[in-house]
PDB file of N, CA and C in Angstrom:
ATOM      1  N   UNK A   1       0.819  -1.197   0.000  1.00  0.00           N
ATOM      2  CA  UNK A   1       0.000   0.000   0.000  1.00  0.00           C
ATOM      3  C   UNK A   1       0.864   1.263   0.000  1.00  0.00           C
ATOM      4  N   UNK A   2       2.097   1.482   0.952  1.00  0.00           N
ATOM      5  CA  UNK A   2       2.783   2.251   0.301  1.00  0.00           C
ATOM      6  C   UNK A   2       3.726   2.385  -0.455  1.00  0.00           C
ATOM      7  N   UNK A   3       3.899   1.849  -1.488  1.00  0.00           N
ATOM      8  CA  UNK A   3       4.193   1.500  -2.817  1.00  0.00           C
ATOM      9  C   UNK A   3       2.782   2.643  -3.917  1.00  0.00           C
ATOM     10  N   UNK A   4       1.830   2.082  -3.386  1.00  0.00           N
ATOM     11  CA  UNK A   4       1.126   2.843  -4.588  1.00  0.00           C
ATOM     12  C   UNK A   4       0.885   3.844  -4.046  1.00  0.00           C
ATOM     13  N   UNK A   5       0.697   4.502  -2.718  1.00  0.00           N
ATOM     14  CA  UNK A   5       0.543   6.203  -2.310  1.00  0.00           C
ATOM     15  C   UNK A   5       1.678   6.443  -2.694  1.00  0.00           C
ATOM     16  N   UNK A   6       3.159   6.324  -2.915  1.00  0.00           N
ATOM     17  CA  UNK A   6       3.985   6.801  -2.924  1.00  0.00           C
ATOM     18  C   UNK A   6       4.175   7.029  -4.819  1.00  0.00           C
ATOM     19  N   UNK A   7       3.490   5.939  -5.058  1.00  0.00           N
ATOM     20  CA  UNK A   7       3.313   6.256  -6.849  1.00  0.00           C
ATOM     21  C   UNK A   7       2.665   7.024  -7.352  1.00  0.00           C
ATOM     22  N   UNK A   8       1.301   7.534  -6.507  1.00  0.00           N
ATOM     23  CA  UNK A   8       0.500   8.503  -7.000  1.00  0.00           C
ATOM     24  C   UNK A   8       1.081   9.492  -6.741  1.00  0.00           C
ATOM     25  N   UNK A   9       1.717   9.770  -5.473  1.00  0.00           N
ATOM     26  CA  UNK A   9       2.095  10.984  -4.896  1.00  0.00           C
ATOM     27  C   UNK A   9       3.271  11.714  -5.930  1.00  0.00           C
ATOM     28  N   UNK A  10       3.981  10.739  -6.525  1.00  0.00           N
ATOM     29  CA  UNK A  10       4.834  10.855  -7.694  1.00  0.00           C
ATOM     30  C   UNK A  10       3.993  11.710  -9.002  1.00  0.00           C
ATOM     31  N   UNK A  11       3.376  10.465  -9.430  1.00  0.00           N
ATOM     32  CA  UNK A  11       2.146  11.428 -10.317  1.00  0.00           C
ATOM     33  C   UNK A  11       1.865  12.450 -10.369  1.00  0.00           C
ATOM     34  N   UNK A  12       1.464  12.512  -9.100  1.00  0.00           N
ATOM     35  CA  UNK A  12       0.526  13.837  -8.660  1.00  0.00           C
ATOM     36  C   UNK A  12       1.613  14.981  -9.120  1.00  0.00           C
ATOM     37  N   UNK A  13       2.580  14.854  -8.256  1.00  0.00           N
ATOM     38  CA  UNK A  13       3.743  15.611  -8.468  1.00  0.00           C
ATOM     39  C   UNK A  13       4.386  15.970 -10.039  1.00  0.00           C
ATOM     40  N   UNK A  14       4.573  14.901 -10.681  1.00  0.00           N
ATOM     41  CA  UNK A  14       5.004  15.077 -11.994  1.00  0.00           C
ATOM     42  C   UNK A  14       3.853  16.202 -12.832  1.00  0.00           C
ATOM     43  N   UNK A  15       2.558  15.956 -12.531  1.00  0.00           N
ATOM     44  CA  UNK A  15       1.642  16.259 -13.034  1.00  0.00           C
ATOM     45  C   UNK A  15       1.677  18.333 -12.657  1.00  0.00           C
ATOM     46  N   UNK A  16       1.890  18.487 -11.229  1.00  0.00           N
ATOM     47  CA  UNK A  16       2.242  19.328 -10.706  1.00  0.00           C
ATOM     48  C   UNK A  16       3.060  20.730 -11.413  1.00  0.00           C
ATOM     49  N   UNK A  17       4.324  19.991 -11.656  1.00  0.00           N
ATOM     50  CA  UNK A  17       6.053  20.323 -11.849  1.00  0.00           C
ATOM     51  C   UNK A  17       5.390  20.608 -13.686  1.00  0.00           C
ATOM     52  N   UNK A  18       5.110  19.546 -14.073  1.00  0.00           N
ATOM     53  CA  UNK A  18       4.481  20.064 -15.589  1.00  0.00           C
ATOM     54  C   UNK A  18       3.819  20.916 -15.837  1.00  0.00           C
ATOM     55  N   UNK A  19       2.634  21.598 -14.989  1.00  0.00           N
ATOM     56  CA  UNK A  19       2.007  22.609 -15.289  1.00  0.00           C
ATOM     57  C   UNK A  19       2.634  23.710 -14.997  1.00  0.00           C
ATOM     58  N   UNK A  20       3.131  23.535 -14.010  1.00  0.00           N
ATOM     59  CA  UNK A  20       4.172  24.840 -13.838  1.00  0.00           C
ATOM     60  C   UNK A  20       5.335  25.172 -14.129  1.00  0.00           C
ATOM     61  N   UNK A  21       6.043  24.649 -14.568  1.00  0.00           N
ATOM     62  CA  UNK A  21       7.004  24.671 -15.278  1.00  0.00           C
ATOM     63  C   UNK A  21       7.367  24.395 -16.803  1.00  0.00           C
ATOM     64  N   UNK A  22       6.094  23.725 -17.664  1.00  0.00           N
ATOM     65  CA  UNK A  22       6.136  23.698 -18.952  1.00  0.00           C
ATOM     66  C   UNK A  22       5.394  24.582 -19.811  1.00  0.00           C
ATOM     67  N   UNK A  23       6.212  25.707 -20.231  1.00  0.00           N
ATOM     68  CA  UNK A  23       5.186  26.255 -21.201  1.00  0.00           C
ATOM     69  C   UNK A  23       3.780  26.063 -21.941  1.00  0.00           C
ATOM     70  N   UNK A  24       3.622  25.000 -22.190  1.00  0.00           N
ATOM     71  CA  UNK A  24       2.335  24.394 -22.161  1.00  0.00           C
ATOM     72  C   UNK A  24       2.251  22.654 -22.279  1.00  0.00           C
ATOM     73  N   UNK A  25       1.184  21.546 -22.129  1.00  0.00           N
ATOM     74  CA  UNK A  25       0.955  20.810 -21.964  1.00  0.00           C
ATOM     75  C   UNK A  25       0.880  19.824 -22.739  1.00  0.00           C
ATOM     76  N   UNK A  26       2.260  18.973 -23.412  1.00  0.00           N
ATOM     77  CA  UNK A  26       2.527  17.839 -24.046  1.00  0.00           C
ATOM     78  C   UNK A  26       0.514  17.714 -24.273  1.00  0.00           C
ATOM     79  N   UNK A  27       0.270  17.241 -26.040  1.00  0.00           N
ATOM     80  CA  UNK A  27      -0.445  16.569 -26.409  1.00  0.00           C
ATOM     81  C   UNK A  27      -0.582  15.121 -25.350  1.00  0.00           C
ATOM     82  N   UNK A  28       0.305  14.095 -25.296  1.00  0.00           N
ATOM     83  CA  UNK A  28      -0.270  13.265 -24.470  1.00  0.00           C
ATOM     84  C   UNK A  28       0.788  12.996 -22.911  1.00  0.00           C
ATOM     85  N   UNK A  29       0.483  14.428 -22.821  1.00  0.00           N
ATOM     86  CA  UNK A  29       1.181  14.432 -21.383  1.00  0.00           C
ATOM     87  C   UNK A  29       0.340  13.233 -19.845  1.00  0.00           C
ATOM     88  N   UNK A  30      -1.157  13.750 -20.001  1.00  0.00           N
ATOM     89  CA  UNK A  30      -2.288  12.605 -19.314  1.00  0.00           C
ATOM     90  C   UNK A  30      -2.382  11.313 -19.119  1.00  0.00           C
ATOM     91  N   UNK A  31      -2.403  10.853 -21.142  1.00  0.00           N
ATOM     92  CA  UNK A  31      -1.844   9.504 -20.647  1.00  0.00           C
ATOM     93  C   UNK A  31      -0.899   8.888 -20.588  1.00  0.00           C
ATOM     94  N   UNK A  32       0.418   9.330 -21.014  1.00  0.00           N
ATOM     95  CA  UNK A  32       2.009   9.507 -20.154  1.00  0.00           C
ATOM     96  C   UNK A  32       2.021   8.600 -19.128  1.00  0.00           C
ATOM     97  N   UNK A  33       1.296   9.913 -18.426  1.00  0.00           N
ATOM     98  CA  UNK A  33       1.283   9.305 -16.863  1.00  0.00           C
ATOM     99  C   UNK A  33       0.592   8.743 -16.348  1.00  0.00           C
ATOM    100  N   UNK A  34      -0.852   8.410 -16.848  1.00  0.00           N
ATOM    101  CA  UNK A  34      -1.408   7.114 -16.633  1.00  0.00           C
ATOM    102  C   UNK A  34      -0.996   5.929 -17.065  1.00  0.00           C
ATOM    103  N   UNK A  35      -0.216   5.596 -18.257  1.00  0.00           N
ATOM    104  CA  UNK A  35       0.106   4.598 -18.561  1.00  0.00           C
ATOM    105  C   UNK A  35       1.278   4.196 -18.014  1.00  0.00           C
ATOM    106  N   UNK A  36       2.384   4.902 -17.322  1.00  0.00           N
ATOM    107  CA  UNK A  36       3.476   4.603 -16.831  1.00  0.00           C
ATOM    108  C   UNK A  36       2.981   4.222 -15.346  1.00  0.00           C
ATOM    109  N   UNK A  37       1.816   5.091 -14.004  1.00  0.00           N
ATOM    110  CA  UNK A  37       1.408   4.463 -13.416  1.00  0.00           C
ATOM    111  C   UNK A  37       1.072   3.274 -13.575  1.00  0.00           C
ATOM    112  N   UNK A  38       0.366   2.853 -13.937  1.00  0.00           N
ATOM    113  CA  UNK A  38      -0.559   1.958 -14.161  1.00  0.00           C
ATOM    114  C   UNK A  38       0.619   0.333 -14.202  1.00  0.00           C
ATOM    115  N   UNK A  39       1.528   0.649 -15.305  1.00  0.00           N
ATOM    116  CA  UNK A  39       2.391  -0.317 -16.009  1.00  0.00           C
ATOM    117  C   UNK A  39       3.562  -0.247 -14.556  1.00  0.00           C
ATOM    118  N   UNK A  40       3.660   0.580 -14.031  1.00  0.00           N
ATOM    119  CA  UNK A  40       4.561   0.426 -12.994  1.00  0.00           C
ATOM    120  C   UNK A  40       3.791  -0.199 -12.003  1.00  0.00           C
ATOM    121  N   UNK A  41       2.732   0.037 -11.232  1.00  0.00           N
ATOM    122  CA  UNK A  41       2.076  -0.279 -10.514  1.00  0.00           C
ATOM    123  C   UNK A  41       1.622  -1.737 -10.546  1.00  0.00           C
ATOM    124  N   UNK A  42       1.441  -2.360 -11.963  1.00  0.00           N
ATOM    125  CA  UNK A  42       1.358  -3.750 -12.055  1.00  0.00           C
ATOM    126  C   UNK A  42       2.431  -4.451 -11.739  1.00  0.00           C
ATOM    127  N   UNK A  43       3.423  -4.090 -12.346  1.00  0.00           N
ATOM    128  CA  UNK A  43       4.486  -4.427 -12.546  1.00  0.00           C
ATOM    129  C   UNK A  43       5.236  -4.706 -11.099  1.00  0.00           C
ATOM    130  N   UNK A  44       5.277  -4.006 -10.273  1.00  0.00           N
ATOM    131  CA  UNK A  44       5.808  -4.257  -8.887  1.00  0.00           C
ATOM    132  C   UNK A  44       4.809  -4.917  -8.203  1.00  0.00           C
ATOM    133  N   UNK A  45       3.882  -5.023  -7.993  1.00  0.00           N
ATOM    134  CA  UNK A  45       3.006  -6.046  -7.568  1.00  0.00           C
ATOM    135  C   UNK A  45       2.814  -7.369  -7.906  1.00  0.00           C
ATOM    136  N   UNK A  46       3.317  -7.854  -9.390  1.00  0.00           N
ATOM    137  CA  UNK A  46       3.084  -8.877  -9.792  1.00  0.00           C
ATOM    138  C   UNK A  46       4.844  -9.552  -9.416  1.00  0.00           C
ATOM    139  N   UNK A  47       5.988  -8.718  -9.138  1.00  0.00           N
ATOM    140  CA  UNK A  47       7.176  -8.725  -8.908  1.00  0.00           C
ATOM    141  C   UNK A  47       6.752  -9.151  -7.134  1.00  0.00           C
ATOM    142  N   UNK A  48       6.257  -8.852  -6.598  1.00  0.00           N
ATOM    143  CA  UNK A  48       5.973  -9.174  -5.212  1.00  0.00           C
ATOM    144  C   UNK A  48       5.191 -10.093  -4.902  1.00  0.00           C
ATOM    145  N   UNK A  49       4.749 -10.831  -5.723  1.00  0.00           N
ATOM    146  CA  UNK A  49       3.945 -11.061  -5.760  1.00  0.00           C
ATOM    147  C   UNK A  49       4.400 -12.923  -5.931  1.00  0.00           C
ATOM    148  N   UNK A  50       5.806 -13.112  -7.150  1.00  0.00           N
ATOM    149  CA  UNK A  50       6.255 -13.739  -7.055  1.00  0.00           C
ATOM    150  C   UNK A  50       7.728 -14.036  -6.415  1.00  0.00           C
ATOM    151  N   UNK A  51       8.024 -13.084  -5.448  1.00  0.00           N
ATOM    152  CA  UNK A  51       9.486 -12.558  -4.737  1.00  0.00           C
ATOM    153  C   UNK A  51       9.701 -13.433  -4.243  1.00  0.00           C
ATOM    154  N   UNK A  52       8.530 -14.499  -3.596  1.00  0.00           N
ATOM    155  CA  UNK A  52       8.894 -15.872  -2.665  1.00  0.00           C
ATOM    156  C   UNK A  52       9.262 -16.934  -3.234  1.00  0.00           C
ATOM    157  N   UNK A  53       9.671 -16.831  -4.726  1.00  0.00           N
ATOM    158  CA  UNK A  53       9.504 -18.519  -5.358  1.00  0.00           C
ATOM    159  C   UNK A  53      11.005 -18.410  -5.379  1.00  0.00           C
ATOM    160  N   UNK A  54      11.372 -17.917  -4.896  1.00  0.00           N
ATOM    161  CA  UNK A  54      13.571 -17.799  -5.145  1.00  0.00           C
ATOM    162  C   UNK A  54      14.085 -16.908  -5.862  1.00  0.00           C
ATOM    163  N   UNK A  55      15.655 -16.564  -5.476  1.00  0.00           N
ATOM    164  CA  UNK A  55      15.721 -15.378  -6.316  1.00  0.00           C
ATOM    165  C   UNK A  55      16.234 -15.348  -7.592  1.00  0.00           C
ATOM    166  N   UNK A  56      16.237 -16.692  -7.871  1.00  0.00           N
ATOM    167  CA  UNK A  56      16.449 -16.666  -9.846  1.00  0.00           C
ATOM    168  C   UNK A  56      15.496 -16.619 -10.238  1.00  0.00           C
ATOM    169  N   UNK A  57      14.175 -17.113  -9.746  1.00  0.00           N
ATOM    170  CA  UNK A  57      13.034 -17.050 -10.564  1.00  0.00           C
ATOM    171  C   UNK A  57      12.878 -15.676 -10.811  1.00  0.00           C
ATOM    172  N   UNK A  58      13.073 -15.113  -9.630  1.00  0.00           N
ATOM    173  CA  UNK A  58      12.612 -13.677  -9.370  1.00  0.00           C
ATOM    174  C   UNK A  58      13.730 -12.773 -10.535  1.00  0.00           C
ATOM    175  N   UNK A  59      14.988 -12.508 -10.695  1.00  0.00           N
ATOM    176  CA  UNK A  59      15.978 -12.275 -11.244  1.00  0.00           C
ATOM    177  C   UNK A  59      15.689 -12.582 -12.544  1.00  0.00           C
ATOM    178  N   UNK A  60      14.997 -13.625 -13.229  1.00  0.00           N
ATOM    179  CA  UNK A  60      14.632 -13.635 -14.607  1.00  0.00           C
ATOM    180  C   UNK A  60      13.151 -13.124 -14.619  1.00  0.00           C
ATOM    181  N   UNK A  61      12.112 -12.765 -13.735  1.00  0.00           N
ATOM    182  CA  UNK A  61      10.921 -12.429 -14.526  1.00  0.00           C
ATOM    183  C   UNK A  61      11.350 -10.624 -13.967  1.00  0.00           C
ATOM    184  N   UNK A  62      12.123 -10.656 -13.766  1.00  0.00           N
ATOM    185  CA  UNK A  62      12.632  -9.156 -13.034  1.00  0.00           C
ATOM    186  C   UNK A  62      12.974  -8.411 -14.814  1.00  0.00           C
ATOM    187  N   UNK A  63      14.067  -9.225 -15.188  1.00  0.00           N
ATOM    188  CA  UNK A  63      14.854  -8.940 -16.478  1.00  0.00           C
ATOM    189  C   UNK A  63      13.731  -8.932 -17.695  1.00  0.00           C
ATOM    190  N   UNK A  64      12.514 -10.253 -17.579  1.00  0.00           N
ATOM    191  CA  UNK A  64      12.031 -10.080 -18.535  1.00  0.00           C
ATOM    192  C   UNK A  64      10.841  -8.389 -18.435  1.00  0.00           C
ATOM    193  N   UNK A  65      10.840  -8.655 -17.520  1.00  0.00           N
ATOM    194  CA  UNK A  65       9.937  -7.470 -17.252  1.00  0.00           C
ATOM    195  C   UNK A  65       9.958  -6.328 -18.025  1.00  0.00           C
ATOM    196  N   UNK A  66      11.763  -5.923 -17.687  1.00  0.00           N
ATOM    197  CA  UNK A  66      12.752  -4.626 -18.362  1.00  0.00           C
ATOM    198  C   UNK A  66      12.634  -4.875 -19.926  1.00  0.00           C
ATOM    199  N   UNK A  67      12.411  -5.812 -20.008  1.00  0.00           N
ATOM    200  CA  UNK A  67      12.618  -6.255 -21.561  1.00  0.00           C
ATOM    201  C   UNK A  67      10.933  -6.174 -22.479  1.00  0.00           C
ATOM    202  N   UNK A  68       9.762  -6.599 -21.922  1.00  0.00           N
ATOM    203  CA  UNK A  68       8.134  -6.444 -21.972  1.00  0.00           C
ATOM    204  C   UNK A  68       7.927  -4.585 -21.817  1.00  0.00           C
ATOM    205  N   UNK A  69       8.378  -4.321 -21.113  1.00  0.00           N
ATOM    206  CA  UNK A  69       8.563  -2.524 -20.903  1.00  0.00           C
ATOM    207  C   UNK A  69       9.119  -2.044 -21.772  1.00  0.00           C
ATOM    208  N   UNK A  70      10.198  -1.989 -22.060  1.00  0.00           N
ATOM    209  CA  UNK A  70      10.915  -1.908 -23.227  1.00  0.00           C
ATOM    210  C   UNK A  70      10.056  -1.725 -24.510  1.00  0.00           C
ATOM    211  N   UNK A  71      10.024  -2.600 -25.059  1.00  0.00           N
ATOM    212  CA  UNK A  71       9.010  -3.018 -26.041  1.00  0.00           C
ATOM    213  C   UNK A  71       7.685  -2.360 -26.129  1.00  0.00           C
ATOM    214  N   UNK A  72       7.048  -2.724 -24.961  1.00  0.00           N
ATOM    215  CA  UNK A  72       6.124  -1.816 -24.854  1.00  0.00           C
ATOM    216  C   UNK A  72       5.978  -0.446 -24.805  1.00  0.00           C
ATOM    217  N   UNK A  73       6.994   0.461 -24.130  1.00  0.00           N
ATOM    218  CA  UNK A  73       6.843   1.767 -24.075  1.00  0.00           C
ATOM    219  C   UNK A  73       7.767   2.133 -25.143  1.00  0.00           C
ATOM    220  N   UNK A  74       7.911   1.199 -26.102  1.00  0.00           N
ATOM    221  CA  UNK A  74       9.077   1.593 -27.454  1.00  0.00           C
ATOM    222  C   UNK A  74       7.889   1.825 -28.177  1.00  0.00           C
ATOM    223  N   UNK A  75       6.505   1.136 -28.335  1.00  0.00           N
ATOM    224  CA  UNK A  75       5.873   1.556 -28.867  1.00  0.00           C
ATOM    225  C   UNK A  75       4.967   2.296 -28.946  1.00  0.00           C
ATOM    226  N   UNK A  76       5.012   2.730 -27.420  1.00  0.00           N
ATOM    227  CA  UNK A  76       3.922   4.040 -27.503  1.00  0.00           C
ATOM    228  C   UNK A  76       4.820   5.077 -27.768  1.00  0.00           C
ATOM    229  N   UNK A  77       5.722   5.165 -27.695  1.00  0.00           N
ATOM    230  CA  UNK A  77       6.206   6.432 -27.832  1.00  0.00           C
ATOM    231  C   UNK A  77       6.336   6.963 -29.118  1.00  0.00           C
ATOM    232  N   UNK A  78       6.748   5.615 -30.141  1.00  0.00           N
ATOM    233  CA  UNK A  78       6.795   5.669 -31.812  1.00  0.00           C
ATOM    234  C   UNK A  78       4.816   5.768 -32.324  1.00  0.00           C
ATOM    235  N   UNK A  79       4.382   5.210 -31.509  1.00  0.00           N
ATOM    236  CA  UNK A  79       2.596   5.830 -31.758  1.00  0.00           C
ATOM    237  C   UNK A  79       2.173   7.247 -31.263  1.00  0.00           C
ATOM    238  N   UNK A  80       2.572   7.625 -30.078  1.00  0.00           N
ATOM    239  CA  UNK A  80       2.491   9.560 -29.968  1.00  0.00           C
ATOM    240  C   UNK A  80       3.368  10.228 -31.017  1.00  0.00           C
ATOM    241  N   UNK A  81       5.177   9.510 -31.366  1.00  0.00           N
ATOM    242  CA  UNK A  81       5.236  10.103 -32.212  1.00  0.00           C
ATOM    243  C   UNK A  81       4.396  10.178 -34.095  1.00  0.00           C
ATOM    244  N   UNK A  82       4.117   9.697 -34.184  1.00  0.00           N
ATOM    245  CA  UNK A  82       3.456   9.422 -35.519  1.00  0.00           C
ATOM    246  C   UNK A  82       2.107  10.096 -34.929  1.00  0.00           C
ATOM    247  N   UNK A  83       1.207   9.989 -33.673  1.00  0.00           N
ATOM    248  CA  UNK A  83       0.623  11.214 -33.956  1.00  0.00           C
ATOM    249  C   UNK A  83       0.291  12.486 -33.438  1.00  0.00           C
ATOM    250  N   UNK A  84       1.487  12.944 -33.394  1.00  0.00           N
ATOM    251  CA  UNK A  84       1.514  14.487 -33.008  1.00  0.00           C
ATOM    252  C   UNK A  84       3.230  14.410 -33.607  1.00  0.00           C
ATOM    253  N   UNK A  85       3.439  14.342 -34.439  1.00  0.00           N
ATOM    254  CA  UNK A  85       5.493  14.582 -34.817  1.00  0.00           C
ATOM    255  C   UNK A  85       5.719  15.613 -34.181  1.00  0.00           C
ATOM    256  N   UNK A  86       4.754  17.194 -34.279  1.00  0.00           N
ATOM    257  CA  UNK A  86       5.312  18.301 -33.689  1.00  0.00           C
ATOM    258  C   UNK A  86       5.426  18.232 -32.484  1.00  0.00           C
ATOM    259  N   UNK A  87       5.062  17.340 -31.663  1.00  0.00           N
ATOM    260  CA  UNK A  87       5.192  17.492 -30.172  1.00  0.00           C
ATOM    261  C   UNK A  87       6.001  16.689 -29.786  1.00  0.00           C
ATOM    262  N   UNK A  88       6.821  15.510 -30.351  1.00  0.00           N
ATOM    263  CA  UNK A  88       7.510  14.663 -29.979  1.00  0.00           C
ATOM    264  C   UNK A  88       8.731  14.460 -29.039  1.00  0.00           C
ATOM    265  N   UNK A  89       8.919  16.146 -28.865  1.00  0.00           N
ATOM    266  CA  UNK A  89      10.489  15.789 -27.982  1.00  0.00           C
ATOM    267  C   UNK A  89       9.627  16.559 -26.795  1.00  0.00           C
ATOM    268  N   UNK A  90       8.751  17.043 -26.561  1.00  0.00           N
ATOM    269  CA  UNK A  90       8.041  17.377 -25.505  1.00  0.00           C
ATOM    270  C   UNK A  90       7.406  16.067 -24.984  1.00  0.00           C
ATOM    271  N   UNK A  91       6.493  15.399 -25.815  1.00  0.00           N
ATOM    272  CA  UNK A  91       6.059  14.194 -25.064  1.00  0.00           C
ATOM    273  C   UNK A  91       7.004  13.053 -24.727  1.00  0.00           C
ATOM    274  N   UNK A  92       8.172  13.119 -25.331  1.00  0.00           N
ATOM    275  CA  UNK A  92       9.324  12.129 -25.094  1.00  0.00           C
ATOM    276  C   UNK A  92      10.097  12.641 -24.171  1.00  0.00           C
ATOM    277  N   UNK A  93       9.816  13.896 -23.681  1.00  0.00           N
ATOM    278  CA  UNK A  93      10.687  14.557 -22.364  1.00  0.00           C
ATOM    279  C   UNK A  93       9.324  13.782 -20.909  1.00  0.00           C
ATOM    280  N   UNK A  94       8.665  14.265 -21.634  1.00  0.00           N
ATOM    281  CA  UNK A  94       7.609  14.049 -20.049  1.00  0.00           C
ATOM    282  C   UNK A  94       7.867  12.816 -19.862  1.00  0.00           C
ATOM    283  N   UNK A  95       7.673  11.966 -21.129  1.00  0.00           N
ATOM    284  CA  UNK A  95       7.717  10.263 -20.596  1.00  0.00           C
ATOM    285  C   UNK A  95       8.969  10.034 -20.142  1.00  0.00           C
ATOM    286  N   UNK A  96      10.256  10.511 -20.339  1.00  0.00           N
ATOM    287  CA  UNK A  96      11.486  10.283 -19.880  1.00  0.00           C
ATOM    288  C   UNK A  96      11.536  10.513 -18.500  1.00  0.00           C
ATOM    289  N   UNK A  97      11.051  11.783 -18.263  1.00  0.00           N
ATOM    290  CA  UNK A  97      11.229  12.160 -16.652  1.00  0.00           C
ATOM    291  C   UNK A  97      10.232  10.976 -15.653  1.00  0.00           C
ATOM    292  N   UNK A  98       9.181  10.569 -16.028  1.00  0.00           N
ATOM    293  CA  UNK A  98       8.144  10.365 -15.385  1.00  0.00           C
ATOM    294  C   UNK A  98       8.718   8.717 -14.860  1.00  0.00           C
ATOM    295  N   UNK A  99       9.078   8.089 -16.219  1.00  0.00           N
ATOM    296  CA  UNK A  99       9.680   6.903 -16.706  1.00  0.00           C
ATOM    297  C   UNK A  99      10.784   6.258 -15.405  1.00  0.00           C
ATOM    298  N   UNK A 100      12.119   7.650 -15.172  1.00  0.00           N
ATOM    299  CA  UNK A 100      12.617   7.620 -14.330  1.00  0.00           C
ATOM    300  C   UNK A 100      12.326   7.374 -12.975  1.00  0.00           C
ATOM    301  N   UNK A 101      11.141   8.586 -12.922  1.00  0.00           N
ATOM    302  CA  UNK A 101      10.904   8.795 -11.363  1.00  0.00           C
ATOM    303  C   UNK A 101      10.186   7.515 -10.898  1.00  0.00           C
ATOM    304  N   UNK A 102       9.438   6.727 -11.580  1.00  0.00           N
ATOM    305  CA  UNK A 102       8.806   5.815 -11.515  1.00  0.00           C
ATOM    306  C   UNK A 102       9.465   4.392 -10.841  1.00  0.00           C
ATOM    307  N   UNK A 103      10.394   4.354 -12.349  1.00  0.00           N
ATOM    308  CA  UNK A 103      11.142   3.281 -11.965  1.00  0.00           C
ATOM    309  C   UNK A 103      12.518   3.478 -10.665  1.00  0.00           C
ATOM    310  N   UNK A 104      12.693   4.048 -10.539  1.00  0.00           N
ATOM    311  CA  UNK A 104      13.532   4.726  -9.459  1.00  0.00           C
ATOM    312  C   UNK A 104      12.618   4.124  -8.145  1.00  0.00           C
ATOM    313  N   UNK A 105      11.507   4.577  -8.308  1.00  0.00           N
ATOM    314  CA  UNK A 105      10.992   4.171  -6.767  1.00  0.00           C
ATOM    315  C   UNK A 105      10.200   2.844  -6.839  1.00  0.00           C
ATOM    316  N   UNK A 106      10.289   2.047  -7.930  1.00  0.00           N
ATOM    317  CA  UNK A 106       9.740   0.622  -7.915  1.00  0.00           C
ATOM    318  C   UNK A 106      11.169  -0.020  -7.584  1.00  0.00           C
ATOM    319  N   UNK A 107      12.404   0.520  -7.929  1.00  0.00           N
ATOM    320  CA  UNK A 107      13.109  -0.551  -7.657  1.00  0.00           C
ATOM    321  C   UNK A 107      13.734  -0.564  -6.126  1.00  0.00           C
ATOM    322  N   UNK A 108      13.489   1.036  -5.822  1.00  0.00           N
ATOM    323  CA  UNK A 108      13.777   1.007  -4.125  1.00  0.00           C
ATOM    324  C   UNK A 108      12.319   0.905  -3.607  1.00  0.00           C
ATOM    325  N   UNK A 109      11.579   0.674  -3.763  1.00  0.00           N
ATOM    326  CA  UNK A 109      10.215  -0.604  -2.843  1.00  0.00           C
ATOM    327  C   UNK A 109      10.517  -1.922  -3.166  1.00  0.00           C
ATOM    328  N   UNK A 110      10.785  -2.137  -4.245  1.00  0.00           N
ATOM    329  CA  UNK A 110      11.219  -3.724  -4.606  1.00  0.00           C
ATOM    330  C   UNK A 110      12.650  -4.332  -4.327  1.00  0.00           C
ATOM    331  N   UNK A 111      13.385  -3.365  -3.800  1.00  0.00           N
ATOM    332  CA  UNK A 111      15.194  -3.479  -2.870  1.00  0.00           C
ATOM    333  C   UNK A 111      14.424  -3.925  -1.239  1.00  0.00           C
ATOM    334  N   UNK A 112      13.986  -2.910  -1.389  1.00  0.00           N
ATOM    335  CA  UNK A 112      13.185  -3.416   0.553  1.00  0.00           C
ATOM    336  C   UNK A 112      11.902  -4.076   0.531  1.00  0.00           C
ATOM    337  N   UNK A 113      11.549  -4.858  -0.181  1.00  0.00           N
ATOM    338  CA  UNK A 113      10.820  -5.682  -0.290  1.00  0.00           C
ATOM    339  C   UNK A 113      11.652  -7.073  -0.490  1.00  0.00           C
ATOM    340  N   UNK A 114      13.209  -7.283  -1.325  1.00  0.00           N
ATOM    341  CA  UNK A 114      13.762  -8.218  -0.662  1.00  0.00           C
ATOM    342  C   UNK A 114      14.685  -8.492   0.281  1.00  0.00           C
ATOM    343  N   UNK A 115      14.731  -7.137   0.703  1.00  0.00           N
ATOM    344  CA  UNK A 115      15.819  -7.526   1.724  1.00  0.00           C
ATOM    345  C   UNK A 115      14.930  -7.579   3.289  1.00  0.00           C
ATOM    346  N   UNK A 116      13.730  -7.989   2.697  1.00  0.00           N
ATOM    347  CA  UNK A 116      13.117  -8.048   4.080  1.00  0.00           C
ATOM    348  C   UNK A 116      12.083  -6.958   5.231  1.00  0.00           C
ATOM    349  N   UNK A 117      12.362  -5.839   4.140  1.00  0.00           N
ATOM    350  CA  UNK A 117      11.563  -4.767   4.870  1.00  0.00           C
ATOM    351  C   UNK A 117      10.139  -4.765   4.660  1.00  0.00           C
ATOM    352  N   UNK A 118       9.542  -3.591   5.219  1.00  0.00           N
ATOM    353  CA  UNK A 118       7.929  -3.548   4.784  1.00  0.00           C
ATOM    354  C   UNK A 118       8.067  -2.432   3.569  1.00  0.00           C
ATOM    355  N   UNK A 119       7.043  -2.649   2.654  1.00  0.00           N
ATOM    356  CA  UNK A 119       6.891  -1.344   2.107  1.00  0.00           C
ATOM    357  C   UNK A 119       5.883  -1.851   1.013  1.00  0.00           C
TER     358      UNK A 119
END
């Protein structure tokens, strides 16, 4: 549970920092960040989900994960670009930052999630 207040609170924030600080508002700045929630939010849960079966199991659906993400957010980004081209390094900035902040704090909930902590 705090795993996902701490993801929204991210959101929220990114969402925040963008309005005020970006001249104006990436075409698909919205779902950006719903889709990177969302895909993060599964994603560490279903990672916790199997954390108990050992840590190679865990260590390869960890990797494939990076690799399903990959792929996947390779192609939304080549689908916003194709439709909006003019906005493309704006919506490829938001998803970069967001992308980061995201995964940054799935992998420190998912560090103390195996080394035994709560979170």
């Amino acid at each position: 549970m705090r795993f996902l207040v701490a993801l929204l609170a991210s959101a929220l924030l990114v969402v925040a920092l963008g309005h005020y600080l970006l001249p104006f508002i990436p075409s698909f700045f919205y779902q950006t960040i719903v889709l990177l929630f969302l895909g993060t939010a599964g994603i560490y849960y279903y990672l916790v989900d199997i954390q108990g079966r050992g840590p190679r199991y865990f260590v390869q659906l960890y990797l494939l994960t990076l690799v399903v993400k990959l792929v996947a957010y390779g192609g939304y980004i080549l689908f916003v670009l194709w439709k909006r081209p003019g906005q493309g390094a704006e919506n490829a900035g938001v998803f970069m930052v967001a992308y980061m902040l995201f995964t940054a704090l799935e992998i420190g909930f998912l560090y103390q999630k195996v080394r035994g902590k709560k979170g």
